[in-house]
N, C-alpha and C. Protein backbone atom coordinates (compact mmCIF):
# COMPACT_ATOMS: atom_id res chain seq x y z
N UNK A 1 207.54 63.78 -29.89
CA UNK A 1 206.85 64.42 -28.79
C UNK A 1 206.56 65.87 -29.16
N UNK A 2 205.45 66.50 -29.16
CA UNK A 2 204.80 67.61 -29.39
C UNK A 2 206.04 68.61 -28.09
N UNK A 3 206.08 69.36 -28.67
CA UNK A 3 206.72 71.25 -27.58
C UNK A 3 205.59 71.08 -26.73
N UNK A 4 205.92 71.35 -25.67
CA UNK A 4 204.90 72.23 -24.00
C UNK A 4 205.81 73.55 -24.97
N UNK A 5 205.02 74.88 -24.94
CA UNK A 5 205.21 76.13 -25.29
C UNK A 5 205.35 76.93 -24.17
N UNK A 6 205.16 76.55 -22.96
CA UNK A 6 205.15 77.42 -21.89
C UNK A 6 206.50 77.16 -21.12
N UNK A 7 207.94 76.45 -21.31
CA UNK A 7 209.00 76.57 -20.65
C UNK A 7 209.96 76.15 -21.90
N UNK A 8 211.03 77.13 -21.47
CA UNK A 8 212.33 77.16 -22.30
C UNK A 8 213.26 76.56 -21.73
N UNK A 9 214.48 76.34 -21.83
CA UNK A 9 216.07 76.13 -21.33
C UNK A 9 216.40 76.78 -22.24
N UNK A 10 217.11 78.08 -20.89
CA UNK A 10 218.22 78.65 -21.87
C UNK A 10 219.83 78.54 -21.28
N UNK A 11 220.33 77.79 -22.56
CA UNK A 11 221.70 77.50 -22.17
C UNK A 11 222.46 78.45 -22.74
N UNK A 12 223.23 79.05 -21.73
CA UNK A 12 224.02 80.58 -21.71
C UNK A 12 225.07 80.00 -21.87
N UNK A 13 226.40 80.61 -23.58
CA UNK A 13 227.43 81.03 -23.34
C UNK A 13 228.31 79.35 -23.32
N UNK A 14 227.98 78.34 -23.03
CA UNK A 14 228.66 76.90 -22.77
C UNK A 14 228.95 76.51 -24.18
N UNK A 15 230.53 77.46 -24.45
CA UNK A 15 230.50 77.37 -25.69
C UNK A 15 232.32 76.58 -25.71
N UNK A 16 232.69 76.89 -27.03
CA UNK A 16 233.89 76.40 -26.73
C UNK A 16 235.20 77.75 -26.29
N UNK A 17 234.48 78.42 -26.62
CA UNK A 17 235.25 80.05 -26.70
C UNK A 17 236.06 80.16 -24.93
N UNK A 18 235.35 79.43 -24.09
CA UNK A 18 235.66 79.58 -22.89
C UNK A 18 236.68 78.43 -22.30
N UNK A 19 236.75 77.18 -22.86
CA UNK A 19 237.67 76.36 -22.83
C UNK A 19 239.25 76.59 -23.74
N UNK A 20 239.11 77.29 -24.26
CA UNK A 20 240.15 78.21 -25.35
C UNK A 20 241.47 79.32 -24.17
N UNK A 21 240.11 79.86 -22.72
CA UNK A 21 241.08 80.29 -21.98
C UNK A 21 241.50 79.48 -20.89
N UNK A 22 242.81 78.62 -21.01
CA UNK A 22 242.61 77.74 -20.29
C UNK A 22 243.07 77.93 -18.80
N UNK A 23 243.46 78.67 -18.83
CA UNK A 23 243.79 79.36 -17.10
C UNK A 23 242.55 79.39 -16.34
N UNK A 24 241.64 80.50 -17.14
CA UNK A 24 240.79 81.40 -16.39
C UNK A 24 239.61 79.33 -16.81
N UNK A 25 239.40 78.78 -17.68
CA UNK A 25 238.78 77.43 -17.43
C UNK A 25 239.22 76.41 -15.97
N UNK A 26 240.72 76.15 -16.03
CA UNK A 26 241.33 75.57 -14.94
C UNK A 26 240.90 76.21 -13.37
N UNK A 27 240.76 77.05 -13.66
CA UNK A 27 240.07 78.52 -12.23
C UNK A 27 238.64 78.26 -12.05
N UNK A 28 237.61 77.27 -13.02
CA UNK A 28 236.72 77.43 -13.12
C UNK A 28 235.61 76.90 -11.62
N UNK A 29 234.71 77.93 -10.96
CA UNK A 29 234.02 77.53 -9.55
C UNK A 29 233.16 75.82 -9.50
N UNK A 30 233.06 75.44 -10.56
CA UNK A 30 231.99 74.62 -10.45
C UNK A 30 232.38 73.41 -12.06
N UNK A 31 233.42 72.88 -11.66
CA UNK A 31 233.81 72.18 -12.44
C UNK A 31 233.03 70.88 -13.19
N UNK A 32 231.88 70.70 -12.03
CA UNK A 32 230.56 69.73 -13.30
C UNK A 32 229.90 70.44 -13.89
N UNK A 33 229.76 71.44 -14.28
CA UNK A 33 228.90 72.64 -14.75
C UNK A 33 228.34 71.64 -16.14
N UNK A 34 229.14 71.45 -16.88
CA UNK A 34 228.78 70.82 -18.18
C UNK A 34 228.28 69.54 -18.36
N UNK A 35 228.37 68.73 -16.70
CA UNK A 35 227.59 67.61 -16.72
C UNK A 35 226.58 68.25 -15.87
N UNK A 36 226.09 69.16 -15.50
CA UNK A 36 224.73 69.48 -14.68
C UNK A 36 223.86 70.06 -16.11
N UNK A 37 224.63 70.96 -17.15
CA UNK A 37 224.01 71.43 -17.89
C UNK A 37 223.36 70.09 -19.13
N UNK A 38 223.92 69.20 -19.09
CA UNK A 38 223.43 67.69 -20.10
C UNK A 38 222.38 67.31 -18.95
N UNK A 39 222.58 67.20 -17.90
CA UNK A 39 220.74 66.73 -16.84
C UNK A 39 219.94 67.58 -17.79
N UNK A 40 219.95 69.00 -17.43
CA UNK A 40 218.85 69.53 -17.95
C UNK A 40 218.83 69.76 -19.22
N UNK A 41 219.56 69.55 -20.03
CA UNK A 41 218.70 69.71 -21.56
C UNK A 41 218.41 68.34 -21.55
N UNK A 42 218.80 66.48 -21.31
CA UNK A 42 218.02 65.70 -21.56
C UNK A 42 216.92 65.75 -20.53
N UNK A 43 216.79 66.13 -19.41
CA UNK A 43 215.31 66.52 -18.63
C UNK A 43 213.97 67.37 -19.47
N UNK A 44 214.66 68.55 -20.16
CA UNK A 44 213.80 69.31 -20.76
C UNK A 44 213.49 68.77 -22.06
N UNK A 45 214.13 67.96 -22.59
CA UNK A 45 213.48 67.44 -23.92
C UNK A 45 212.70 66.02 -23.78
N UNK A 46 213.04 65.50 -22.20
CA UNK A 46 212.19 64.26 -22.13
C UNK A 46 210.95 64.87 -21.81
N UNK A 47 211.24 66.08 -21.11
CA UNK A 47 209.77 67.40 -20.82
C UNK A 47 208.74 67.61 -21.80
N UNK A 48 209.91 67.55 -22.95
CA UNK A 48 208.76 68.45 -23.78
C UNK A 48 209.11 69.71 -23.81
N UNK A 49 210.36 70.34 -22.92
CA UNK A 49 210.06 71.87 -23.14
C UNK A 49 211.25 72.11 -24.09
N UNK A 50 211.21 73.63 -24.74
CA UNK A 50 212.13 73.92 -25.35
C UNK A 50 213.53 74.27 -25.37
N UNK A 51 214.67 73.54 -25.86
CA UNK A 51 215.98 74.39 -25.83
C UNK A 51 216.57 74.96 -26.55
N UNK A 52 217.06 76.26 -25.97
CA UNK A 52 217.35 77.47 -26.68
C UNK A 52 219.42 77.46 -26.25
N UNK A 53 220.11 77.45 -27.41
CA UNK A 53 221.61 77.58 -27.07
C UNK A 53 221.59 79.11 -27.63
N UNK A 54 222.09 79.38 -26.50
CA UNK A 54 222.55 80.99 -26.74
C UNK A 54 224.10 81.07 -26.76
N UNK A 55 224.92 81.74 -27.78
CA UNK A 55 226.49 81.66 -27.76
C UNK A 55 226.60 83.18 -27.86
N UNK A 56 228.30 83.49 -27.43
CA UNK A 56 228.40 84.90 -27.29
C UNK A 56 229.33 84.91 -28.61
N UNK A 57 229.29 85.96 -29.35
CA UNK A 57 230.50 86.05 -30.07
C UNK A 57 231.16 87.93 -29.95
N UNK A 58 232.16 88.16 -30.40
CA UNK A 58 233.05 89.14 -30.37
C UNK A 58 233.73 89.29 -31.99
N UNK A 59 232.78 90.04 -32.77
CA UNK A 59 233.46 89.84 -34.11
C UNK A 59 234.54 91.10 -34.52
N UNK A 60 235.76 90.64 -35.62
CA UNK A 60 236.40 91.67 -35.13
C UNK A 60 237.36 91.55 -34.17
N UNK A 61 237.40 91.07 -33.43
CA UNK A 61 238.13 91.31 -32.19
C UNK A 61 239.39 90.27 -32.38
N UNK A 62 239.31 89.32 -32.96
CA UNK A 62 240.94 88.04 -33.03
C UNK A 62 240.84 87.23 -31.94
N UNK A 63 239.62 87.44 -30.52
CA UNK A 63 240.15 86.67 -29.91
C UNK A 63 238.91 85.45 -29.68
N UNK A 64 238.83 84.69 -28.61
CA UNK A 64 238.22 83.58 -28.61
C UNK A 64 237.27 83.73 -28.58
N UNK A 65 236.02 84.88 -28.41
CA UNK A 65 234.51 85.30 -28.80
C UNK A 65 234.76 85.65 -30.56
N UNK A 66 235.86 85.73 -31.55
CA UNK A 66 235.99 86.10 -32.83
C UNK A 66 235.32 84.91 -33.49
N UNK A 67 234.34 85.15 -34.38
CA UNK A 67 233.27 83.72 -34.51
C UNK A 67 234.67 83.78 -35.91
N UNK A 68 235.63 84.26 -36.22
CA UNK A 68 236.45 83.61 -37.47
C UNK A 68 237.52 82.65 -36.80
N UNK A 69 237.67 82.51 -35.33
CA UNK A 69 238.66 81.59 -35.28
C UNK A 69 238.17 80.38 -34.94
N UNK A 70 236.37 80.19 -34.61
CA UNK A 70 236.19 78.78 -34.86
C UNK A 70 235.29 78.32 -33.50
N UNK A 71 235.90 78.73 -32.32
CA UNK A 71 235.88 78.61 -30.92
C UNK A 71 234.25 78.99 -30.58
N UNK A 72 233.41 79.92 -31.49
CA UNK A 72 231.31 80.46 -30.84
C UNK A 72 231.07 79.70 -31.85
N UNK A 73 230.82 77.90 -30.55
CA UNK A 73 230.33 77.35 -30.90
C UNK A 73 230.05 76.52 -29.20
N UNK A 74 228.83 75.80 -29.61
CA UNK A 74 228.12 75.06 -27.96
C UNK A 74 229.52 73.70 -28.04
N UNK A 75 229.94 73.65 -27.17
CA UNK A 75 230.56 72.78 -26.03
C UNK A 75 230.28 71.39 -27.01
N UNK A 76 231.42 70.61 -28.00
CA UNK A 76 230.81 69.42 -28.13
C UNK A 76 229.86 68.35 -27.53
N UNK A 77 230.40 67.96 -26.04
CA UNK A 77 229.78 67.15 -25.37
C UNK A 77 228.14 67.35 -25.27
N UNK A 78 227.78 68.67 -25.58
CA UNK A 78 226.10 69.28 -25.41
C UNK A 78 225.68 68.82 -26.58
N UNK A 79 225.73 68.49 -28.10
CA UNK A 79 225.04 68.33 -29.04
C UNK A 79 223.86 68.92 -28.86
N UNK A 80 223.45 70.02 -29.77
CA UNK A 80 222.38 70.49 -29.80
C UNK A 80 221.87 70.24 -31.02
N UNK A 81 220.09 69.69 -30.83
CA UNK A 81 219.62 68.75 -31.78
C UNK A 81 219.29 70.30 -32.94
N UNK A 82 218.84 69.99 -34.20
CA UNK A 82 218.61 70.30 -35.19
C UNK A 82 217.79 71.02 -34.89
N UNK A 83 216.25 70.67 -34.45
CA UNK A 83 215.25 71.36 -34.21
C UNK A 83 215.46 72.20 -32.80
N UNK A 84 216.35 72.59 -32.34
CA UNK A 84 216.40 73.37 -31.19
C UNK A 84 216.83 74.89 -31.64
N UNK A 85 216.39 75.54 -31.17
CA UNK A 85 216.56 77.06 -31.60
C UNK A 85 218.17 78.12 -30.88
N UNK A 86 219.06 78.32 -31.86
CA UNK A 86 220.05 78.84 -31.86
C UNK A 86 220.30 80.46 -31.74
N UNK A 87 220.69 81.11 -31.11
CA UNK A 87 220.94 82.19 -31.00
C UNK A 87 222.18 82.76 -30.80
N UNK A 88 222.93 83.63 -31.60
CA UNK A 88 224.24 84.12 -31.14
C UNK A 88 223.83 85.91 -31.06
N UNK A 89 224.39 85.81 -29.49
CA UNK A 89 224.61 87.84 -29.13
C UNK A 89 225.79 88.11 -28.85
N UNK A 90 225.57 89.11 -28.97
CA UNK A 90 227.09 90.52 -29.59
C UNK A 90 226.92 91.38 -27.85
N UNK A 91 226.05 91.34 -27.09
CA UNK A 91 225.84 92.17 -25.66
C UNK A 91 225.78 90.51 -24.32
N UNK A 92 225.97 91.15 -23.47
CA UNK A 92 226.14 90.39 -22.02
C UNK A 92 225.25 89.86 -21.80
N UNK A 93 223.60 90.25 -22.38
CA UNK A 93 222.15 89.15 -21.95
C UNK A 93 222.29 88.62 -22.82
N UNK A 94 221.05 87.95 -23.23
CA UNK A 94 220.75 87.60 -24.65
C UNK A 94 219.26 87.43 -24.89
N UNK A 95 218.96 88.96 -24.48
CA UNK A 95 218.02 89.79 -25.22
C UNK A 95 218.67 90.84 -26.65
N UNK A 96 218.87 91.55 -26.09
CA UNK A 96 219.06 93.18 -26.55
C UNK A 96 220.00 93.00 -27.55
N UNK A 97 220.54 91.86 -28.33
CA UNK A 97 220.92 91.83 -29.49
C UNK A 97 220.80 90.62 -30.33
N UNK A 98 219.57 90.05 -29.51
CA UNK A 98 218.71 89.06 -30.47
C UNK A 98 217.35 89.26 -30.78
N UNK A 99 216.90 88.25 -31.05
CA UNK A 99 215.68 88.52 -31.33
C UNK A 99 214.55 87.23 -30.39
N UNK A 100 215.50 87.33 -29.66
CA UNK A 100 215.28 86.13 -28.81
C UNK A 100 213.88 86.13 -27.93
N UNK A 101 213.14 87.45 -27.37
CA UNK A 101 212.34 87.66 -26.98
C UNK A 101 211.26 87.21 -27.78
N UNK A 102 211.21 87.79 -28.87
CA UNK A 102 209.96 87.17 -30.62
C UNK A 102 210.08 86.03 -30.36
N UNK A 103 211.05 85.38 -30.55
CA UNK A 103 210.82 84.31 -30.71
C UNK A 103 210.42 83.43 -29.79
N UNK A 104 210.65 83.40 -28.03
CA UNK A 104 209.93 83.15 -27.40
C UNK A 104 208.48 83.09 -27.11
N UNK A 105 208.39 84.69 -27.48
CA UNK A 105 206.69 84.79 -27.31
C UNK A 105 205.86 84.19 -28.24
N UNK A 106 206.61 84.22 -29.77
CA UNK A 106 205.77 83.64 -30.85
C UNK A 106 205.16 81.92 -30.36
N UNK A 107 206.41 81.20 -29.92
CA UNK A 107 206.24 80.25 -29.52
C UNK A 107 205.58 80.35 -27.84
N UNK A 108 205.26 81.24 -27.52
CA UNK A 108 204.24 81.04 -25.95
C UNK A 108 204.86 80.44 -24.86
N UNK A 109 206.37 80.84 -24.79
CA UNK A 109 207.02 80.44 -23.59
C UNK A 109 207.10 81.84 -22.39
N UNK A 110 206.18 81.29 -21.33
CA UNK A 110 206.10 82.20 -20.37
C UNK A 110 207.58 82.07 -19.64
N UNK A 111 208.08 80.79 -19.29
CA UNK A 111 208.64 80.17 -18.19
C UNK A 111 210.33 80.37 -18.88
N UNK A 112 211.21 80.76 -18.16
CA UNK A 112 212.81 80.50 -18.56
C UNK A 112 213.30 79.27 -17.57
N UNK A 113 214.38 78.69 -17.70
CA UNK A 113 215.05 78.19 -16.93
C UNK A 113 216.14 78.40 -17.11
N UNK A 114 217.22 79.24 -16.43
CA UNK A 114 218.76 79.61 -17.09
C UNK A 114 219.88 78.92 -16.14
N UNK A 115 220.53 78.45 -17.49
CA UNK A 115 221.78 78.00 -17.03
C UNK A 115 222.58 78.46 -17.75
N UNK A 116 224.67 77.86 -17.67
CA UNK A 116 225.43 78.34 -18.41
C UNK A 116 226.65 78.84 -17.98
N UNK A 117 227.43 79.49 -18.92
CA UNK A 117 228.72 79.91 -18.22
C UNK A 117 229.04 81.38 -17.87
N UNK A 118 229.35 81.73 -17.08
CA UNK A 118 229.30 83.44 -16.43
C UNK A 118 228.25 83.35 -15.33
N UNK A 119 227.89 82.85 -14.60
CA UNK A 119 227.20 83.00 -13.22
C UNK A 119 226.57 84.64 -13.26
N UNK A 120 227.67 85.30 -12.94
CA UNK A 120 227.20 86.60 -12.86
C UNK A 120 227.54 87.69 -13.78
N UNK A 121 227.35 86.79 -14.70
CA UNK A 121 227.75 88.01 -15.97
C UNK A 121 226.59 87.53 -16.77
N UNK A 122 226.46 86.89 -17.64
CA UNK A 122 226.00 86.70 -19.41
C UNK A 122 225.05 85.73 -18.64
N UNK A 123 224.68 84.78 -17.52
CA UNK A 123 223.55 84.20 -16.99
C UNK A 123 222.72 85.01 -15.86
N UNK A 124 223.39 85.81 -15.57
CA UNK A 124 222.92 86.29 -14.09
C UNK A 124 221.72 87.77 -14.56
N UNK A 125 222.43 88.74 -16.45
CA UNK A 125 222.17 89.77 -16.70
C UNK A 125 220.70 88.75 -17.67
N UNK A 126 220.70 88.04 -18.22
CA UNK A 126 219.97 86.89 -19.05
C UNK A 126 218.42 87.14 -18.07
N UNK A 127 218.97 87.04 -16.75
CA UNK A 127 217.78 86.06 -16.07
C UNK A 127 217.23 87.82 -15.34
N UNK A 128 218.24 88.90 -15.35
CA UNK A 128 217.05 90.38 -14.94
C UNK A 128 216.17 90.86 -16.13
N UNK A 129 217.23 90.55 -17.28
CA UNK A 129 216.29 91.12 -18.59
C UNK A 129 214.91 90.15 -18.47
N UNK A 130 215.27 89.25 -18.20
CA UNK A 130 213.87 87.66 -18.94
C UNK A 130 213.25 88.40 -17.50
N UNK A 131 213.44 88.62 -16.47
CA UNK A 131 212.01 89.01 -15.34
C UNK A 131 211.41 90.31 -15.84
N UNK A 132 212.58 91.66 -16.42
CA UNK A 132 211.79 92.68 -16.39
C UNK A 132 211.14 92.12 -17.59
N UNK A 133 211.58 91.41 -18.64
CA UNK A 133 210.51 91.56 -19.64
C UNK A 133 208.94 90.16 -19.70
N UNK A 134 208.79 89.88 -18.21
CA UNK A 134 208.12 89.36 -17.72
C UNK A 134 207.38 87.78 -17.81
N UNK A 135 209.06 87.29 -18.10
CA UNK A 135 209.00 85.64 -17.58
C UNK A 135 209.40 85.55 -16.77
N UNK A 136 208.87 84.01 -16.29
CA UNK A 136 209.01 83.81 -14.68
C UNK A 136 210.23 83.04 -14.86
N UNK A 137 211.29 83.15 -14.21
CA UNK A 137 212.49 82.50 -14.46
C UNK A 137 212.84 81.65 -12.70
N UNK A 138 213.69 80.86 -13.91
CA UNK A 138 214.13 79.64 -12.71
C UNK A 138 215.76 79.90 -12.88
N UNK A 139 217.06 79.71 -11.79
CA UNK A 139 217.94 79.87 -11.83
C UNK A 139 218.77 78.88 -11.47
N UNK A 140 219.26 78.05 -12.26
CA UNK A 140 220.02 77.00 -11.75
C UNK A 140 221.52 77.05 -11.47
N UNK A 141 221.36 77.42 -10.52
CA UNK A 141 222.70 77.84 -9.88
C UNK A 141 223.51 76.67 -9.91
N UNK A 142 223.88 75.34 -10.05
CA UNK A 142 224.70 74.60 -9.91
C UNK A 142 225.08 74.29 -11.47
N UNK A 143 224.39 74.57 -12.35
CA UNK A 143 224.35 74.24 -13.54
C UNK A 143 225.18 75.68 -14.61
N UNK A 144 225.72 76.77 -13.61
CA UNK A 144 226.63 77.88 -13.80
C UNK A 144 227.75 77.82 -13.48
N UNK A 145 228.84 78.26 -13.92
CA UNK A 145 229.68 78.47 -13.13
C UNK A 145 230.82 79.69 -13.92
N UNK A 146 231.55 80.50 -12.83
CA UNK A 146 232.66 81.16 -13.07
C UNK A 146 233.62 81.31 -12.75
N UNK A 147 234.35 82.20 -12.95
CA UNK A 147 236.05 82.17 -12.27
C UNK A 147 236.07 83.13 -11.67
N UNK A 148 236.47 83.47 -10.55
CA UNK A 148 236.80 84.65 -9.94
C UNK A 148 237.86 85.74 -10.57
N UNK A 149 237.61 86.54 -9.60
CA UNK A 149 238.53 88.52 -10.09
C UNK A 149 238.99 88.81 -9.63
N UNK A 150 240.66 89.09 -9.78
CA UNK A 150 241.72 89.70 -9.35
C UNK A 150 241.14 90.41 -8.77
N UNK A 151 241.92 91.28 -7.60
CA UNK A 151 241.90 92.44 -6.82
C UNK A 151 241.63 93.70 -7.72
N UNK A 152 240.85 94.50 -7.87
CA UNK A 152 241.25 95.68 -8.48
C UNK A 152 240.30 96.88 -7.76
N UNK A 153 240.99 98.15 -7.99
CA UNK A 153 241.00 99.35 -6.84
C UNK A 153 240.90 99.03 -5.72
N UNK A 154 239.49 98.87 -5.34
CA UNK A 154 239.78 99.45 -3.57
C UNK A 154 238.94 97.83 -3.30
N UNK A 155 239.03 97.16 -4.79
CA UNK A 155 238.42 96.10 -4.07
C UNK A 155 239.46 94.71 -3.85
N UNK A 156 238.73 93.66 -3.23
CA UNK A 156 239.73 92.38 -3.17
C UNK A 156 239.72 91.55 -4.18
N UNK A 157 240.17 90.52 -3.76
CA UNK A 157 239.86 89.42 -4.85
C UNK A 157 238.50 88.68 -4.87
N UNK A 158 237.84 88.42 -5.32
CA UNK A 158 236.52 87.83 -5.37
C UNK A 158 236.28 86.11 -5.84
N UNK A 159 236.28 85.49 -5.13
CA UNK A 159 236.25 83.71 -5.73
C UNK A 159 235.50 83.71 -6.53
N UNK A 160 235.38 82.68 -7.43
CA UNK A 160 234.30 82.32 -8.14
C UNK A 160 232.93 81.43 -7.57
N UNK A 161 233.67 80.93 -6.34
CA UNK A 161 232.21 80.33 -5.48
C UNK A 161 231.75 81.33 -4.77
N UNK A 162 232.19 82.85 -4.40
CA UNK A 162 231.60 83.75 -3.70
C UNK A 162 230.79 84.27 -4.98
N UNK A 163 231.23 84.77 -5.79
CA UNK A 163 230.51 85.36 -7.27
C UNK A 163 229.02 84.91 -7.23
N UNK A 164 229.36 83.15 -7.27
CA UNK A 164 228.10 82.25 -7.70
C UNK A 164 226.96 82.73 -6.01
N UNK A 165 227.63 82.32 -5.01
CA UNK A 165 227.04 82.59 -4.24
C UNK A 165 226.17 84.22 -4.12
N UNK A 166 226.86 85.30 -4.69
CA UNK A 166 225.99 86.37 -4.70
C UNK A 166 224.63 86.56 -5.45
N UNK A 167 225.26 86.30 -6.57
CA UNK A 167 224.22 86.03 -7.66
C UNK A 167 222.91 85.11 -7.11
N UNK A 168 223.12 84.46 -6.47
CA UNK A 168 221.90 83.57 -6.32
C UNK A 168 221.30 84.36 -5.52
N UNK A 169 221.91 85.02 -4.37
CA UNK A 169 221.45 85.52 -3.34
C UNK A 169 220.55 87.17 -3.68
N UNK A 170 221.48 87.70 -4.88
CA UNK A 170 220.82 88.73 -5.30
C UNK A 170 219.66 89.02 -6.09
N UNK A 171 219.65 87.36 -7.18
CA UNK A 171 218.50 87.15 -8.10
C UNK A 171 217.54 86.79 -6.69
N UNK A 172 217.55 85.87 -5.96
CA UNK A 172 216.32 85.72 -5.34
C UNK A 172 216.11 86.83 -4.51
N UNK A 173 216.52 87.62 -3.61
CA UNK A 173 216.35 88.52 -2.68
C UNK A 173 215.57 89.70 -3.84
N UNK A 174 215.87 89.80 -4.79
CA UNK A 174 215.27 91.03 -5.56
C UNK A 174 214.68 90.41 -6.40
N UNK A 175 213.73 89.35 -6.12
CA UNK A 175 212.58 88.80 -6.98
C UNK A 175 213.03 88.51 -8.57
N UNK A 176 214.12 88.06 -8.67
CA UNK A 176 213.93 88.30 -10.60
C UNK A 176 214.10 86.82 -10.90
N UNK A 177 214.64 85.86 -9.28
CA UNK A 177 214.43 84.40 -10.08
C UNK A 177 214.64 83.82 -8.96
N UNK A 178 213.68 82.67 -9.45
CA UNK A 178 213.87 81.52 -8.33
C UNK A 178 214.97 80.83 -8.29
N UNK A 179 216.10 80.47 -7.08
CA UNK A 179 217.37 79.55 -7.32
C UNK A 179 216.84 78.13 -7.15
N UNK A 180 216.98 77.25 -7.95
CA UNK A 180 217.03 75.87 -8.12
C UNK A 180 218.60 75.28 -8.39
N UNK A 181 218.61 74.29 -7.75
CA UNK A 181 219.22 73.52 -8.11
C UNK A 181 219.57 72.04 -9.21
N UNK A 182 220.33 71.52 -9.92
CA UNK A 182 219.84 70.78 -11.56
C UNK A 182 219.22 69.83 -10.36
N UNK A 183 219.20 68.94 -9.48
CA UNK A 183 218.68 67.81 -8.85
C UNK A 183 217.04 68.17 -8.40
N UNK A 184 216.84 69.47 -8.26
CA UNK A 184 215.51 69.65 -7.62
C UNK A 184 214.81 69.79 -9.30
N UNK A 185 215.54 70.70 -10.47
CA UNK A 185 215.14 70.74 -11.53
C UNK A 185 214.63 69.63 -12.39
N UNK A 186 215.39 68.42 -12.05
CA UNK A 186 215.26 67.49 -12.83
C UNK A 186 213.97 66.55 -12.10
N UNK A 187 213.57 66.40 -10.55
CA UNK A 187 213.17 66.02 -9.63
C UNK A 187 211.29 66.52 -10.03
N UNK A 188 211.27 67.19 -9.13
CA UNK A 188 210.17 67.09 -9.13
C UNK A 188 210.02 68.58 -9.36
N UNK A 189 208.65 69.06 -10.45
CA UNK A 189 208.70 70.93 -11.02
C UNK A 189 209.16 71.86 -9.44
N UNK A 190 209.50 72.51 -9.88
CA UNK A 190 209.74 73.53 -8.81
C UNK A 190 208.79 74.79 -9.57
N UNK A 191 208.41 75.17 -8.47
CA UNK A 191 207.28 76.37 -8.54
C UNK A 191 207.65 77.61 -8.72
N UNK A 192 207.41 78.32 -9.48
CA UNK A 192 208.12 79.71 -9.69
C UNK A 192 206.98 80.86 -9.22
């Protein structure tokens, strides 16, 4: 099947580095995350559109982002095919320490669709960079998920289903992405 050039999947971070912490995994908001994220990469390749695995690494560091202990790598159960385009960043999007933008545009993808692990971290910062730098992004909020945050200073504790819940609420309220869900994603296009 020929690429559609005009929509990506970008799968954020659904690496193994995050099953390594198994507390803060066991804590995790949205425990099908990794079967919502397999809908949409076999949706997007029965599409035609492109998938992009983005992994975080931490080099240097000894711990489970350290690409020497093994762990920045995509999630066995995801197999990512040969011809799919790989990216590893060193920063919280995954722009600004890839080259990930070129390579989008070379290939003529207007459209993002982001999923992945960090809701509101490494998917949530993914999907302001991809609007300011002016794709139209889709946000699949069920296909994310995180763990919530201890109490610290003057603040409380924060769930990881409140987290997810902001994020959606903040990407759409400030225009930088449409929230979809993987069932409406996989269903019928949703309009951005």
């Amino acid at each position: 099947m020929t690429k559609r050039t005009d929509t990506a999947l970008l799968v954020v971070d659904a690496q193994e580095s995050f099953r390594q912490r198994t507390d803060d995994w066991a804590a995790t908001a949205n425990p099908k995350v990794l079967d919502h994220i397999a809908q949409l990469v076999e949706h997007a390749r029965s599409s035609g559109d492109q998938v992009v695995w983005v992994t975080h690494s931490e080099p240097g560091t000894d711990g489970v982002f350290d690409p020497v202990n093994g762990h920045v790598r995509v999630v066995p159960e995801l197999k990512p095919a040969d011809n799919e385009m790989q990216v590893t960043k060193t920063s919280v999007n995954a722009f600004t320490t890839t080259n990930l933008q070129q390579q989008l545009t070379l290939r003529g993808v207007r459209r993002l669709v982001i999923c992945g692990i960090r809701t509101e971290q490494c998917c949530e910062t993914t999907a302001r960079v991809a609007s300011d730098l002016g794709f139209d992004v889709e946000f699949v909020i069920d296909a994310t998920t995180t763990s919530g945050i201890p109490a610290g200073g003057n603040y409380g504790d924060v769930s990881g289903e409140d987290l997810m819940d902001r994020t959606a609420g903040i990407l759409a309220a400030r225009g930088f992405a449409t929230i979809v869900t993987t069932a409406q994603r996989v269903g019928e296009p949703v309009a951005v």
